[in-house]
C-alpha atoms as a PDB file:
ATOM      1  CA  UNK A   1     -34.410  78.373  47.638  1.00  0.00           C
ATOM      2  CA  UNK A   2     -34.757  80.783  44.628  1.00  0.00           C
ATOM      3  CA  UNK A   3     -36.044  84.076  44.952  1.00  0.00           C
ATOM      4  CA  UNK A   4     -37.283  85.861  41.756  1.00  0.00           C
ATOM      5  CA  UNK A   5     -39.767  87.306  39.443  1.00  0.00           C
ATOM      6  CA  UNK A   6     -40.768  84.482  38.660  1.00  0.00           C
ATOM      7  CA  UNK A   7     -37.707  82.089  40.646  1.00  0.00           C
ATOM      8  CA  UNK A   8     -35.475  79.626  38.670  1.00  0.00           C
ATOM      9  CA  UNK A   9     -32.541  78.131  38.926  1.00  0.00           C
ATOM     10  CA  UNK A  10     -29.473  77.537  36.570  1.00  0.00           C
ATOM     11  CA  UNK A  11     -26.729  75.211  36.157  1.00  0.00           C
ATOM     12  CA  UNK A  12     -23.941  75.016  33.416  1.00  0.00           C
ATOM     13  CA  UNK A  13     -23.073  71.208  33.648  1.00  0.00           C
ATOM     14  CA  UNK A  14     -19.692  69.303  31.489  1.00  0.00           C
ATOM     15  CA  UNK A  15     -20.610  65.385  31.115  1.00  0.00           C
ATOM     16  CA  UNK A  16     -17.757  63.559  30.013  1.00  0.00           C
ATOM     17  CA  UNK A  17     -19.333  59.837  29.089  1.00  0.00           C
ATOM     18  CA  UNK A  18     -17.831  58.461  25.703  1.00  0.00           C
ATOM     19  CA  UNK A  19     -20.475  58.450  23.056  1.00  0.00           C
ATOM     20  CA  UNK A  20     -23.119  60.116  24.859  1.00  0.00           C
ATOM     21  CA  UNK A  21     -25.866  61.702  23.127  1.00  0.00           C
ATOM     22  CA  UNK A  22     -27.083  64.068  25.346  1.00  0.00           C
ATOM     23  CA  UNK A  23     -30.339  65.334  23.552  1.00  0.00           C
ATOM     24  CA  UNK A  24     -31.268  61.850  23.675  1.00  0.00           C
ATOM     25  CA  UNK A  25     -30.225  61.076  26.795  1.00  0.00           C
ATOM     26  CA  UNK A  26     -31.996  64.050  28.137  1.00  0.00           C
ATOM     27  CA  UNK A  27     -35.179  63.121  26.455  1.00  0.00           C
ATOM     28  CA  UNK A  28     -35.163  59.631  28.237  1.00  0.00           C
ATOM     29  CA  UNK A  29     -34.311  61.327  31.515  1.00  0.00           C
ATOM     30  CA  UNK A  30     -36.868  63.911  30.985  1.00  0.00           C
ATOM     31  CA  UNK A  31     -39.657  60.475  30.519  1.00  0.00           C
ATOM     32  CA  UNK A  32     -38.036  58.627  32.956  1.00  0.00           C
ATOM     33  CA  UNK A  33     -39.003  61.392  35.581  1.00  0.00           C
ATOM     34  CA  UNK A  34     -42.712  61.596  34.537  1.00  0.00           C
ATOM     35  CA  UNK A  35     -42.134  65.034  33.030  1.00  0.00           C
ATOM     36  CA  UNK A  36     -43.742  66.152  29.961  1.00  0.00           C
ATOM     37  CA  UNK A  37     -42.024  67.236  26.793  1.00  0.00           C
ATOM     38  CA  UNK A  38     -43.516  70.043  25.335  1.00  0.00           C
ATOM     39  CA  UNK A  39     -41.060  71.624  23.052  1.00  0.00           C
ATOM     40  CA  UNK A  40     -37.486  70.179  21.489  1.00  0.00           C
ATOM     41  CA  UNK A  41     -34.821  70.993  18.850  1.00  0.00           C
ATOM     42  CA  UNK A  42     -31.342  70.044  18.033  1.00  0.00           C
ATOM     43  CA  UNK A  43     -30.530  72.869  20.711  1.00  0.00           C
ATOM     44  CA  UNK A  44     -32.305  72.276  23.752  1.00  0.00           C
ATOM     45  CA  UNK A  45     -35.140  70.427  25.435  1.00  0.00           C
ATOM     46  CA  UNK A  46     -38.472  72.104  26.977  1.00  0.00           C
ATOM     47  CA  UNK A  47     -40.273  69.808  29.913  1.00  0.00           C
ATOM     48  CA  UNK A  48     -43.059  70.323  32.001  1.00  0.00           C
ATOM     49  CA  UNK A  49     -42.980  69.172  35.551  1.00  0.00           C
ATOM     50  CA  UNK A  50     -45.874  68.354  37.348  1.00  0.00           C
ATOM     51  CA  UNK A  51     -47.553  70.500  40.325  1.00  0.00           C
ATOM     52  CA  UNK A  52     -46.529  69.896  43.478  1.00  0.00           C
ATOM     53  CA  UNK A  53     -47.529  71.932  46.708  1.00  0.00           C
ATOM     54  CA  UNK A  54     -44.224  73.602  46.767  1.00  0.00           C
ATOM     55  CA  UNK A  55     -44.943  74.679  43.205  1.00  0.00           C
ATOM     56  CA  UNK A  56     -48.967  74.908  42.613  1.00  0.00           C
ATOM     57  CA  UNK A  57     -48.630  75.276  38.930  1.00  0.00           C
ATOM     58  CA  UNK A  58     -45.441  73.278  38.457  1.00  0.00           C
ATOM     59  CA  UNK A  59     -42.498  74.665  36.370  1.00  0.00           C
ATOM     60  CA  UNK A  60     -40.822  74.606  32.948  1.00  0.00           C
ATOM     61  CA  UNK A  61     -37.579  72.646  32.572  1.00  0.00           C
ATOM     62  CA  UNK A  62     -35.668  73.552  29.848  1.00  0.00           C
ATOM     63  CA  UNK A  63     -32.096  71.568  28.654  1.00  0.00           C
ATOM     64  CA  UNK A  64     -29.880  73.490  26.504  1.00  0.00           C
ATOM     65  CA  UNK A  65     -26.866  71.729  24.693  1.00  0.00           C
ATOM     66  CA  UNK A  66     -24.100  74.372  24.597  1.00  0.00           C
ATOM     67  CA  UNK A  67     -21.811  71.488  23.015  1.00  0.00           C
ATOM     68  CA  UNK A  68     -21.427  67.651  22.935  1.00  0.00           C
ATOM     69  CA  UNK A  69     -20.575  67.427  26.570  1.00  0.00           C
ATOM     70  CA  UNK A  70     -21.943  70.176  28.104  1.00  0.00           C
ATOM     71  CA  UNK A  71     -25.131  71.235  29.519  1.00  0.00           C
ATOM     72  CA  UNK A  72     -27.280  74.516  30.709  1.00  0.00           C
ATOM     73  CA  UNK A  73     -30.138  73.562  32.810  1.00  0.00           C
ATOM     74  CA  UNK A  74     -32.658  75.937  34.024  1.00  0.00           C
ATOM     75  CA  UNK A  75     -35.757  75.074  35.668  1.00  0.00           C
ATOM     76  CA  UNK A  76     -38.110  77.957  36.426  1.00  0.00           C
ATOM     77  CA  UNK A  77     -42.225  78.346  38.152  1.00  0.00           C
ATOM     78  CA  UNK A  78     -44.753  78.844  35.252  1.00  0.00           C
ATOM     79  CA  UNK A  79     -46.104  81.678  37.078  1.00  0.00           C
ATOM     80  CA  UNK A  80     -44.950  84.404  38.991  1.00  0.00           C
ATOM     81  CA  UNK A  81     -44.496  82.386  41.699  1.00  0.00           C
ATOM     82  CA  UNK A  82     -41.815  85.269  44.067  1.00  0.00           C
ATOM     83  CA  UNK A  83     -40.371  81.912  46.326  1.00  0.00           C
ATOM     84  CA  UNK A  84     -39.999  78.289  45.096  1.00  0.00           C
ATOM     85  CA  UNK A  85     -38.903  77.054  48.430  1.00  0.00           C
ATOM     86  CA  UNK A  86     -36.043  74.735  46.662  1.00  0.00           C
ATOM     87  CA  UNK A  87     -38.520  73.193  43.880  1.00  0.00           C
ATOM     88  CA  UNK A  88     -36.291  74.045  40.683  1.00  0.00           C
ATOM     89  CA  UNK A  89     -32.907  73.063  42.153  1.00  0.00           C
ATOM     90  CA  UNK A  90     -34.332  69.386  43.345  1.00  0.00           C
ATOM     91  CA  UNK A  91     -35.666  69.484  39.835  1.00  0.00           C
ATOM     92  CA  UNK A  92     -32.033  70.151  38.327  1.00  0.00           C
ATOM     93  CA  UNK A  93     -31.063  67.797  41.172  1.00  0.00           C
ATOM     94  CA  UNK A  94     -33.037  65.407  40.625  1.00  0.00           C
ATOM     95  CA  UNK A  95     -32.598  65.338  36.165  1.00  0.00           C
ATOM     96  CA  UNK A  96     -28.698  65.260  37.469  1.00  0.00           C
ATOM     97  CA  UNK A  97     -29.064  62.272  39.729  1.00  0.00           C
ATOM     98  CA  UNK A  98     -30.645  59.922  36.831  1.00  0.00           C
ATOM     99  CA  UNK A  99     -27.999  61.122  34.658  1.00  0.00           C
ATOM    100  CA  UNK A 100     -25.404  59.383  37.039  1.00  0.00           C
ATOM    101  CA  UNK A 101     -27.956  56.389  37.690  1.00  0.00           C
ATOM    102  CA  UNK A 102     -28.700  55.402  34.002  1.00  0.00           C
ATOM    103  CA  UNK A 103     -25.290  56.649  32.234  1.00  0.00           C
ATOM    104  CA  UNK A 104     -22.709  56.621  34.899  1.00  0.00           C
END
């Protein structure tokens, strides 16, 4: 559970799959999940993820690419939502997770 003005969560990720392309890997992911994509660049990736009742106005997912292999991943409440009550790490989680199920 993050706590914060507004909460987030972060997580600094090294994927080591032989002629991955991660932007557009992420951008499949990213569809894949239902999210939207409302912003992208050869750095990063900007999603929106739907409401849910944990999060009533749903959050912004963003996908940096620090390098070839390696990822920052932050997901954070559009609003300033104090609690998320474990919404933006199941939504790192969960981008994570079809990583591994669609490239791994």
């Amino acid at each position: 559970m993050s706590v914060g003005f507004p909460a987030y969560s972060v997580r600094r990720v090294a994927l080591s799959v032989q002629g991955l392309n991660l932007p557009t890997a992420s951008e499949d992911i990213i569809r894949a999940l239902g999210w939207e994509i409302a912003e992208k660049s050869s750095n990063f990736l900007i999603a929106k993820v739907p409401l849910s009742l944990a999060s009533p106005l749903g959050e912004i997912f963003t996908v940096r690419f620090v390098s070839k292999r390696e990822l920052e991943i932050k997901s954070r409440c559009v609003f300033a939502q104090f609690i998320d009550w474990g919404k933006n790490e199941r939504n790192i989680d969960s981008f994570l997770n079809k990583v591994y199920e669609m490239y791994l």
